[in-house]
N, C-alpha and C. Protein backbone atom coordinates (compact mmCIF):
# COMPACT_ATOMS: atom_id res chain seq x y z
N UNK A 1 -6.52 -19.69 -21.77
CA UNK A 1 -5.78 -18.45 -21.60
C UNK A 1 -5.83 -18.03 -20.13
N UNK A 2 -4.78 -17.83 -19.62
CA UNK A 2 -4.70 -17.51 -18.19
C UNK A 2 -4.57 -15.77 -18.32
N UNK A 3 -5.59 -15.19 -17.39
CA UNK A 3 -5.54 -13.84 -17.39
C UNK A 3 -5.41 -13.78 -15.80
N UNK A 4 -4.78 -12.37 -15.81
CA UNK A 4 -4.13 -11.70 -14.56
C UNK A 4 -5.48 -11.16 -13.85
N UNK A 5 -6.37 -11.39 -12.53
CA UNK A 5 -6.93 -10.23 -12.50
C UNK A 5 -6.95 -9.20 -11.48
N UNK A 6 -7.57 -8.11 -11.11
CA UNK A 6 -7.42 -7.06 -10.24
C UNK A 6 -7.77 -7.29 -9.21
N UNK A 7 -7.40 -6.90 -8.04
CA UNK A 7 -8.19 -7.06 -6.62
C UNK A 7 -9.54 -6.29 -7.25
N UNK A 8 -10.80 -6.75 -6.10
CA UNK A 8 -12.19 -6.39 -6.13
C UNK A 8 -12.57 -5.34 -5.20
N UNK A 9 -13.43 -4.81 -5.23
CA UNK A 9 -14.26 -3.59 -4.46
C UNK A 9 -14.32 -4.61 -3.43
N UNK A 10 -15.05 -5.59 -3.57
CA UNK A 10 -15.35 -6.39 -2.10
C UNK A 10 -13.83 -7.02 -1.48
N UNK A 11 -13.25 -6.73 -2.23
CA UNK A 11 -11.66 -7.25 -1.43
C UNK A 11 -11.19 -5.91 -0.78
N UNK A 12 -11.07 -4.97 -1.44
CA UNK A 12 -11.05 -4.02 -1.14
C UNK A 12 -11.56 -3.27 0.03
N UNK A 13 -12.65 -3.32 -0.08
CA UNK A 13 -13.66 -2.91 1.56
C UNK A 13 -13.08 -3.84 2.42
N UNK A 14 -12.61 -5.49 2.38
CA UNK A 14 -12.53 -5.89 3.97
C UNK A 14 -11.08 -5.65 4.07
N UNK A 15 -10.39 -5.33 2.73
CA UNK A 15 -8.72 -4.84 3.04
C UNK A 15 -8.85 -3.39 4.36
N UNK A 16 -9.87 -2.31 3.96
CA UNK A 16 -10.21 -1.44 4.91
C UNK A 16 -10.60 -1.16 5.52
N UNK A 17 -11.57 -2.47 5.62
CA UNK A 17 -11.70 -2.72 7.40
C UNK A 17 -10.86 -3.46 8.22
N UNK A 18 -9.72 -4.21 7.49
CA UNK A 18 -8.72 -4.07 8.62
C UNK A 18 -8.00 -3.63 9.21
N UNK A 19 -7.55 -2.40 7.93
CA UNK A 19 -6.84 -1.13 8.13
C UNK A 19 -7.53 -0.36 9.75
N UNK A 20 -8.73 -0.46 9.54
CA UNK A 20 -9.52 0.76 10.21
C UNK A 20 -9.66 -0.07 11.36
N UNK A 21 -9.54 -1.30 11.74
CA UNK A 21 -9.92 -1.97 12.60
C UNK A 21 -8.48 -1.98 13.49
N UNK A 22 -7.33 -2.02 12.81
CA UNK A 22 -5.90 -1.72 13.31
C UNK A 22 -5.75 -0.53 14.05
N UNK A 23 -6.22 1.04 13.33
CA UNK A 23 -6.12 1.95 13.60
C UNK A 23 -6.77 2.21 15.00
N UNK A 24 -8.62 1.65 14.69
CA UNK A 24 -9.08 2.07 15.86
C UNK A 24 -8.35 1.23 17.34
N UNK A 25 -8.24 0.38 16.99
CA UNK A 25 -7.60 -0.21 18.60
C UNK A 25 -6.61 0.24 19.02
N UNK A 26 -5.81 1.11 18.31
CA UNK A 26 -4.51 1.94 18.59
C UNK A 26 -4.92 3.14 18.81
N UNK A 27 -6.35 3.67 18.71
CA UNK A 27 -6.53 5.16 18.90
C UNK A 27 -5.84 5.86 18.03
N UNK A 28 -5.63 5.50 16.40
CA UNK A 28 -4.67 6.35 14.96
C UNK A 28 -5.77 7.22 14.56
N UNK A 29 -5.39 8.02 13.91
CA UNK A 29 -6.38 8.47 13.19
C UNK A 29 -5.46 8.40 11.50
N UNK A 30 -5.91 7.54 10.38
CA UNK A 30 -5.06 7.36 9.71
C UNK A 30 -6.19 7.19 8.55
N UNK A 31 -5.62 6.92 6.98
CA UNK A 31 -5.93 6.92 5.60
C UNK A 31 -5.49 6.18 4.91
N UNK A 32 -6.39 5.06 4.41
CA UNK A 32 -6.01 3.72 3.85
C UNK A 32 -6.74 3.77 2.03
N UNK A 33 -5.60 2.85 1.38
CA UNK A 33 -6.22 3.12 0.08
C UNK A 33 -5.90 1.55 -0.92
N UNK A 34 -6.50 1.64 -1.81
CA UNK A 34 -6.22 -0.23 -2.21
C UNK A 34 -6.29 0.79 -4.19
N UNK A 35 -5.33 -0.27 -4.54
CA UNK A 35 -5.02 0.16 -6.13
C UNK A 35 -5.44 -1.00 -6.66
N UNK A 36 -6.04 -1.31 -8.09
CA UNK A 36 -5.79 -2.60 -8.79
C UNK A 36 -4.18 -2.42 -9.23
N UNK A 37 -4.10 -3.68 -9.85
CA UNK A 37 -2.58 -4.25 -10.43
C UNK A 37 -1.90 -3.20 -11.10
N UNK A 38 -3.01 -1.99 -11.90
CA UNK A 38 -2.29 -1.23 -13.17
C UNK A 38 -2.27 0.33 -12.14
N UNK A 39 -2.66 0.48 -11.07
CA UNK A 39 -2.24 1.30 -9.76
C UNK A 39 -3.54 2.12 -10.14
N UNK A 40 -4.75 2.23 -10.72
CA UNK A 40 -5.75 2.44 -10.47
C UNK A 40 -6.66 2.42 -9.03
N UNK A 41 -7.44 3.48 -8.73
CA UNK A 41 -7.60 3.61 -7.13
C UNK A 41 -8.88 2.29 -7.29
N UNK A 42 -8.68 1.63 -6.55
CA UNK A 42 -10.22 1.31 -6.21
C UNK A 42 -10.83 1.50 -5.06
N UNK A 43 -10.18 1.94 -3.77
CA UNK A 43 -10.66 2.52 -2.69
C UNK A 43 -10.02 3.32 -1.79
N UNK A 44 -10.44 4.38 -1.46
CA UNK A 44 -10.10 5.03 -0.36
C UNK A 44 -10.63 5.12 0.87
N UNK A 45 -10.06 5.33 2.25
CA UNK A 45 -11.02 5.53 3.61
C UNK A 45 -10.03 6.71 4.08
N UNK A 46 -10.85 7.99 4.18
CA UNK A 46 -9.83 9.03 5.76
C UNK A 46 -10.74 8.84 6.81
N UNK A 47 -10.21 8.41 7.56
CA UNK A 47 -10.91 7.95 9.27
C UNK A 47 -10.87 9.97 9.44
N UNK A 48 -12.05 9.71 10.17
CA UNK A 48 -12.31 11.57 11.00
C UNK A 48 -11.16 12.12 11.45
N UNK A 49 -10.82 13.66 11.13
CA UNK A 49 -9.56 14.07 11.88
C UNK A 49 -8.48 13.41 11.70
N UNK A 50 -8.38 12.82 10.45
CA UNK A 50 -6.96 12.76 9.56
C UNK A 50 -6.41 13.33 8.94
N UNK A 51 -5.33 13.89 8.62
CA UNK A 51 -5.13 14.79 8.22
C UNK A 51 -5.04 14.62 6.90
N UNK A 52 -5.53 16.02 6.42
CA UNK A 52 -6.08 15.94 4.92
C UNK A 52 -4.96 15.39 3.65
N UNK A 53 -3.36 15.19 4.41
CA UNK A 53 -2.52 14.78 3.64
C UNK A 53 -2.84 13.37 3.13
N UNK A 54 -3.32 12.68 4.03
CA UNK A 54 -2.97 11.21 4.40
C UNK A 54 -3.66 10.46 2.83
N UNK A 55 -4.82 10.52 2.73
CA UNK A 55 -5.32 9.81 1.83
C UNK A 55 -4.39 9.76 0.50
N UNK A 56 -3.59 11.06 0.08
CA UNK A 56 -2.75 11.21 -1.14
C UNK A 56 -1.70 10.21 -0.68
N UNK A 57 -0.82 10.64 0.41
CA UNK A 57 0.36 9.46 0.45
C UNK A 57 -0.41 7.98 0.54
N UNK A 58 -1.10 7.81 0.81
CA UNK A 58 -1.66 6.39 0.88
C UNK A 58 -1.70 5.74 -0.48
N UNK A 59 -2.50 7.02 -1.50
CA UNK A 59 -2.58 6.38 -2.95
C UNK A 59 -1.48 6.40 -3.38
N UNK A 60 -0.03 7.24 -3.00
CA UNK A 60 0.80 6.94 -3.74
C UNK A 60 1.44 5.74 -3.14
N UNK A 61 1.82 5.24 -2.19
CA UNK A 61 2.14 4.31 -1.36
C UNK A 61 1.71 3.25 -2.02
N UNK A 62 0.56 3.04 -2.60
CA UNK A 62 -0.39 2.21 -2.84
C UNK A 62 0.23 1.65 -4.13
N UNK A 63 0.07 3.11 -4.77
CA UNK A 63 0.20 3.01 -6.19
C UNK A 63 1.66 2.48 -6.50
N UNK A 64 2.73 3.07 -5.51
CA UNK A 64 3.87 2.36 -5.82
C UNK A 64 3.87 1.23 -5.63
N UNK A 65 3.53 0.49 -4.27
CA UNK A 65 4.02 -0.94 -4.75
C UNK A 65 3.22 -1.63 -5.64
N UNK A 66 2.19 -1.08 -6.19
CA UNK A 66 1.76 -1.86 -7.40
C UNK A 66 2.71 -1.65 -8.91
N UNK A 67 2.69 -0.65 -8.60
CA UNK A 67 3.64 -0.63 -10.37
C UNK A 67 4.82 -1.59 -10.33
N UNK A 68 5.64 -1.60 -9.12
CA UNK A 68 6.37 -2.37 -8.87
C UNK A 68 6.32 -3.45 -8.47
N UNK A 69 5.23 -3.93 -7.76
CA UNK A 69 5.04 -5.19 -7.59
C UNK A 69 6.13 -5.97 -6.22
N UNK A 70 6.08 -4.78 -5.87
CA UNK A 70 7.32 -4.96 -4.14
C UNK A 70 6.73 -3.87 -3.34
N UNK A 71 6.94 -3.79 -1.73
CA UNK A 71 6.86 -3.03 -1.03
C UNK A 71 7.24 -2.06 -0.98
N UNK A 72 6.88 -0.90 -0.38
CA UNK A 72 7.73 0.55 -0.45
C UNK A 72 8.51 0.39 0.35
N UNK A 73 9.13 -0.60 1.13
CA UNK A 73 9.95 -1.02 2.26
C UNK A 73 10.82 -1.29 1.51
N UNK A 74 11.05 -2.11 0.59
CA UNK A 74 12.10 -3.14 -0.61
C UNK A 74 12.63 -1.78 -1.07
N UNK A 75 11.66 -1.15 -1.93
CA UNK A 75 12.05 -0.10 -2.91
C UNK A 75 13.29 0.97 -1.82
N UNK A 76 12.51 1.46 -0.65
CA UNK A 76 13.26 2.15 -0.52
C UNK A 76 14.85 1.99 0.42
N UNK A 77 14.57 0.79 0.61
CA UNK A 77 15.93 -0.01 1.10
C UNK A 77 16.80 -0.19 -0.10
N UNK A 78 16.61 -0.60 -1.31
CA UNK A 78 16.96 -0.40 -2.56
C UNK A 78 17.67 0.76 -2.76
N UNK A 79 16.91 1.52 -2.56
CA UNK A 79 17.63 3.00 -2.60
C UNK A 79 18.30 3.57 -1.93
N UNK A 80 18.58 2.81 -0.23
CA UNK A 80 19.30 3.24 0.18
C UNK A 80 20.66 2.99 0.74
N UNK A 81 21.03 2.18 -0.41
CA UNK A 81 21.89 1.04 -1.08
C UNK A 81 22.74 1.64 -1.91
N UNK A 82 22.09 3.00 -2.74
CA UNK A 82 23.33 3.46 -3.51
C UNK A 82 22.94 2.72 -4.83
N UNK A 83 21.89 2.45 -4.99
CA UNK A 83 21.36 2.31 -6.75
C UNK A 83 20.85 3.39 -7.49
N UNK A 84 21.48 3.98 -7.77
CA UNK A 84 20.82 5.59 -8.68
C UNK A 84 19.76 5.25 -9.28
N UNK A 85 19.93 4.13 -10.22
CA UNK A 85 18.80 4.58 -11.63
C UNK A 85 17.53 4.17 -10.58
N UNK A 86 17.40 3.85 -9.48
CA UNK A 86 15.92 3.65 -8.46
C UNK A 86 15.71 4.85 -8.44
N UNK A 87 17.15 5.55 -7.86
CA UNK A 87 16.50 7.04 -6.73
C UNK A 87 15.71 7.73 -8.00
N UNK A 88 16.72 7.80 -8.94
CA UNK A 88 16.44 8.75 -10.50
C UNK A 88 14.63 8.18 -10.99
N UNK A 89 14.78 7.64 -10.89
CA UNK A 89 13.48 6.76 -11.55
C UNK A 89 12.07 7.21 -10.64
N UNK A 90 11.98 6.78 -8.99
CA UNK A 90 11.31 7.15 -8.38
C UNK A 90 10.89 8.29 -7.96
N UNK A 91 12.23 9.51 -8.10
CA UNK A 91 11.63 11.18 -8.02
C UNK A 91 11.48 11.22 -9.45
N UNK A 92 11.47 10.18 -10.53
CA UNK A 92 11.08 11.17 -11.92
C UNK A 92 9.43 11.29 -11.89
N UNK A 93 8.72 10.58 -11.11
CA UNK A 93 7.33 10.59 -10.99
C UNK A 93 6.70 11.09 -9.75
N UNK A 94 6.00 11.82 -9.40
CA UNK A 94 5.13 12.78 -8.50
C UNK A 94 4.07 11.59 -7.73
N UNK A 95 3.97 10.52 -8.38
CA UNK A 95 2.63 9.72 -7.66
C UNK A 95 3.63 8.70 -7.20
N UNK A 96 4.45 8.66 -7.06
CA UNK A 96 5.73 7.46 -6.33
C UNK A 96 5.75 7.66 -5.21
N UNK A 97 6.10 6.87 -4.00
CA UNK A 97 6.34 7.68 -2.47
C UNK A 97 6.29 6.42 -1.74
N UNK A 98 8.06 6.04 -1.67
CA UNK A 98 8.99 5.19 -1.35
C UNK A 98 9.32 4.95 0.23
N UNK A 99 8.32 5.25 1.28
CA UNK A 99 8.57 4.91 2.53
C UNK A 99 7.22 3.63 3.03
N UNK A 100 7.94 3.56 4.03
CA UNK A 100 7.24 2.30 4.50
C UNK A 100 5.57 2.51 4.48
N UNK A 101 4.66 1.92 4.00
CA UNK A 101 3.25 1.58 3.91
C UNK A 101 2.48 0.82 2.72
N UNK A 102 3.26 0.47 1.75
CA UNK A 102 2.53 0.04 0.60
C UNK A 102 2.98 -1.37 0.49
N UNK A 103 2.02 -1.86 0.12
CA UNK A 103 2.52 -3.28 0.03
C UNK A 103 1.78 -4.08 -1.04
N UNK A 104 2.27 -4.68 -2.61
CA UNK A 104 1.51 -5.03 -3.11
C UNK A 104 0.18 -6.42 -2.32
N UNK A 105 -0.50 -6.83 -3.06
CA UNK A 105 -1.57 -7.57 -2.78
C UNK A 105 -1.60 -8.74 -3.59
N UNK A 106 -1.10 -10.23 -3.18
CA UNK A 106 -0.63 -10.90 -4.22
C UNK A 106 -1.37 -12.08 -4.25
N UNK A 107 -1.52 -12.38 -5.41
CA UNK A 107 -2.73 -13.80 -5.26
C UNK A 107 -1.51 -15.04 -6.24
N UNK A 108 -1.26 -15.93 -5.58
CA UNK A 108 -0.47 -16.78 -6.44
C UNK A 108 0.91 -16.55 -6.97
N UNK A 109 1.36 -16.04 -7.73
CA UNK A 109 2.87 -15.59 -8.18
C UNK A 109 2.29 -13.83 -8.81
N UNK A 110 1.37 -13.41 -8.59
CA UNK A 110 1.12 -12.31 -9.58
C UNK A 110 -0.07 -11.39 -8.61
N UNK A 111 0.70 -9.97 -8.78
CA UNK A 111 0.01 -8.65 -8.32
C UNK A 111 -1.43 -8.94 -8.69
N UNK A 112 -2.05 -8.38 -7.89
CA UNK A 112 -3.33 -8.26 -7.90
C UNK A 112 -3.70 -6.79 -7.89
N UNK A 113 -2.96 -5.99 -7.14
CA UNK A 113 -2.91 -4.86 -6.92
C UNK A 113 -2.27 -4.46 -5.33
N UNK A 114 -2.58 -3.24 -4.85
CA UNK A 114 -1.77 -2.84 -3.46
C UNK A 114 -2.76 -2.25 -2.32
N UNK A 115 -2.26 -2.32 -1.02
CA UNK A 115 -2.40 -1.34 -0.32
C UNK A 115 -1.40 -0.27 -0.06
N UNK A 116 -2.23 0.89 0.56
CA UNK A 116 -1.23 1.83 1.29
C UNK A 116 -1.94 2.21 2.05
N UNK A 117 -0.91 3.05 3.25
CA UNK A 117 -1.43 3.27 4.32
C UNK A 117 -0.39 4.31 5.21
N UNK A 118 -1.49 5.60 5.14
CA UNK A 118 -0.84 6.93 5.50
C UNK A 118 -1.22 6.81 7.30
N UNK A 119 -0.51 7.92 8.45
CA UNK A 119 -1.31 8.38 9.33
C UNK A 119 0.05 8.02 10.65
N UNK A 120 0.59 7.19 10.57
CA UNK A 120 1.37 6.75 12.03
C UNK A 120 2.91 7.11 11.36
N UNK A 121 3.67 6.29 12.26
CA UNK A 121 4.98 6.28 11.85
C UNK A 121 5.42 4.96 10.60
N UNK A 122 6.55 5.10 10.04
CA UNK A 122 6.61 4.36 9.17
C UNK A 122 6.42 2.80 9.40
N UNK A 123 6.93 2.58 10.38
CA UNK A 123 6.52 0.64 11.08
C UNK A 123 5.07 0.87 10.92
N UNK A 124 4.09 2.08 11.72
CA UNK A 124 2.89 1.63 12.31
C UNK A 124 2.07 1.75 10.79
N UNK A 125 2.49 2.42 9.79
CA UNK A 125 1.73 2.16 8.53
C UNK A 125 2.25 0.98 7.93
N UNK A 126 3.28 0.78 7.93
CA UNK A 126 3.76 -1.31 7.64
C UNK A 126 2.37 -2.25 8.05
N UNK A 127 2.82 -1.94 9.22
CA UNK A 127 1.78 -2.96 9.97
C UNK A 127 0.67 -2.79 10.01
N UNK A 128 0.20 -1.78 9.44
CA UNK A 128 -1.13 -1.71 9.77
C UNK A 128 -1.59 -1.96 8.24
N UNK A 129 -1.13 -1.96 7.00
CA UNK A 129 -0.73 -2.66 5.87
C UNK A 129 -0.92 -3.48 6.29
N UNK A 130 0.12 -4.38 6.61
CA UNK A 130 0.09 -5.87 6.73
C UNK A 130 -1.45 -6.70 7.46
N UNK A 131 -1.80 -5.81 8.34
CA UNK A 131 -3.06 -6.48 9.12
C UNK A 131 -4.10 -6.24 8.14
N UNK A 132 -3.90 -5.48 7.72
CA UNK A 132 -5.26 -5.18 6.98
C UNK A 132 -4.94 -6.23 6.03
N UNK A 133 -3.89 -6.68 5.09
CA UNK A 133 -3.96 -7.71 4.10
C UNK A 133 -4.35 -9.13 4.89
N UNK A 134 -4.07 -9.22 5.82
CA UNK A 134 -4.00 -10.57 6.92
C UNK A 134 -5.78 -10.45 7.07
N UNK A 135 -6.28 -9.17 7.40
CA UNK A 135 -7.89 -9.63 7.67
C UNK A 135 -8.29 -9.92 6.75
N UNK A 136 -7.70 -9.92 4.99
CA UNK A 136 -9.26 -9.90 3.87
C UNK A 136 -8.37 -11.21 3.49
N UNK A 137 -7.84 -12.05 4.24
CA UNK A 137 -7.00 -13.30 4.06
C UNK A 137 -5.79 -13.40 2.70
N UNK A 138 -5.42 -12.46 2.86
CA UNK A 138 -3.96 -12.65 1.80
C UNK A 138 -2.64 -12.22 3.08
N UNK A 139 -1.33 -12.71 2.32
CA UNK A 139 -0.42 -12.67 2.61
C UNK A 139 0.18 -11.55 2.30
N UNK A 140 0.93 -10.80 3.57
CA UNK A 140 1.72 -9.70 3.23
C UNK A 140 2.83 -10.14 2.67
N UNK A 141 3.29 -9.16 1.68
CA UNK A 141 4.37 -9.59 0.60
C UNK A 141 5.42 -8.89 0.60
N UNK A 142 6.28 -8.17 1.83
CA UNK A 142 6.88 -7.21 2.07
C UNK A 142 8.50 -7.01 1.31
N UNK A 143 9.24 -8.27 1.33
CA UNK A 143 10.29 -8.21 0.44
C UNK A 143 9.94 -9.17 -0.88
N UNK A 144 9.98 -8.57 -2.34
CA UNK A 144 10.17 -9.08 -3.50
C UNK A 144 10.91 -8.67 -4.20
């Protein structure tokens, strides 16, 4: 029986130390967060003097591209395409939040779970996503 499983706490921690390792060399002050597959938190970080928003958009960031299993980059290019039942679908839920930073976390053909990542502009939370998946050695998965 082949079972699906979740990213780990220990995947998790070096997912946010790359986050934090991105941030600090840029001088960010930013809020990184990792979901398992079913968008459950398994970690959060607010670096000092972040603003107290950041950690929430991160989990939702997070949490979206896990439910979906695509980037919040895809999704919201999707949407801005002129596909209703997305737009309709994504404001029908409060923990959704469709701009650039989330990126699922993929091991093989199948979610593992996500990051997100609040604090810069929409590229600099992409990328700083993406590095952080690149330090705990997975592949960023930005269009699916």
């Amino acid at each position: 029986m082949n079972t699906i499983r979740d990213v780990t706490l220990e995947e998790a921690k070096r997912i946010l130390e790359g986050a934090l390792e991105y941030a600090e060399e840029r001088g960010m002050t930013m809020s990184f967060a990792v979901v398992e597959r079913l968008g459950n938190l398994v970690a959060v970080h607010k670096m000092d003097n972040a603003s107290i928003l950041f950690p929430d958009w991160a989990i939702r960031k997070a949490f979206t591209a896990s439910s979906f299993a695509t980037s919040t980059t895809a999704l919201a290019d999707r949407i801005m395409t002129n596909k209703m039942s997305y737009a309709f679908y994504l404001k029908s839920d409060p923990r959704l939040m469709y701009i650039k930073g989330g990126i699922p976390i993929v091991e093989g053909e199948e979610c593992i779970g996500a990051v997100g990542v609040s604090g810069g502009t929409d590229e600099q939370d992409e990328e700083c996503a993406e590095a952080a998946l690149r330090h705990a050695g997975f592949l960023a998965n930005l269009q699916k």
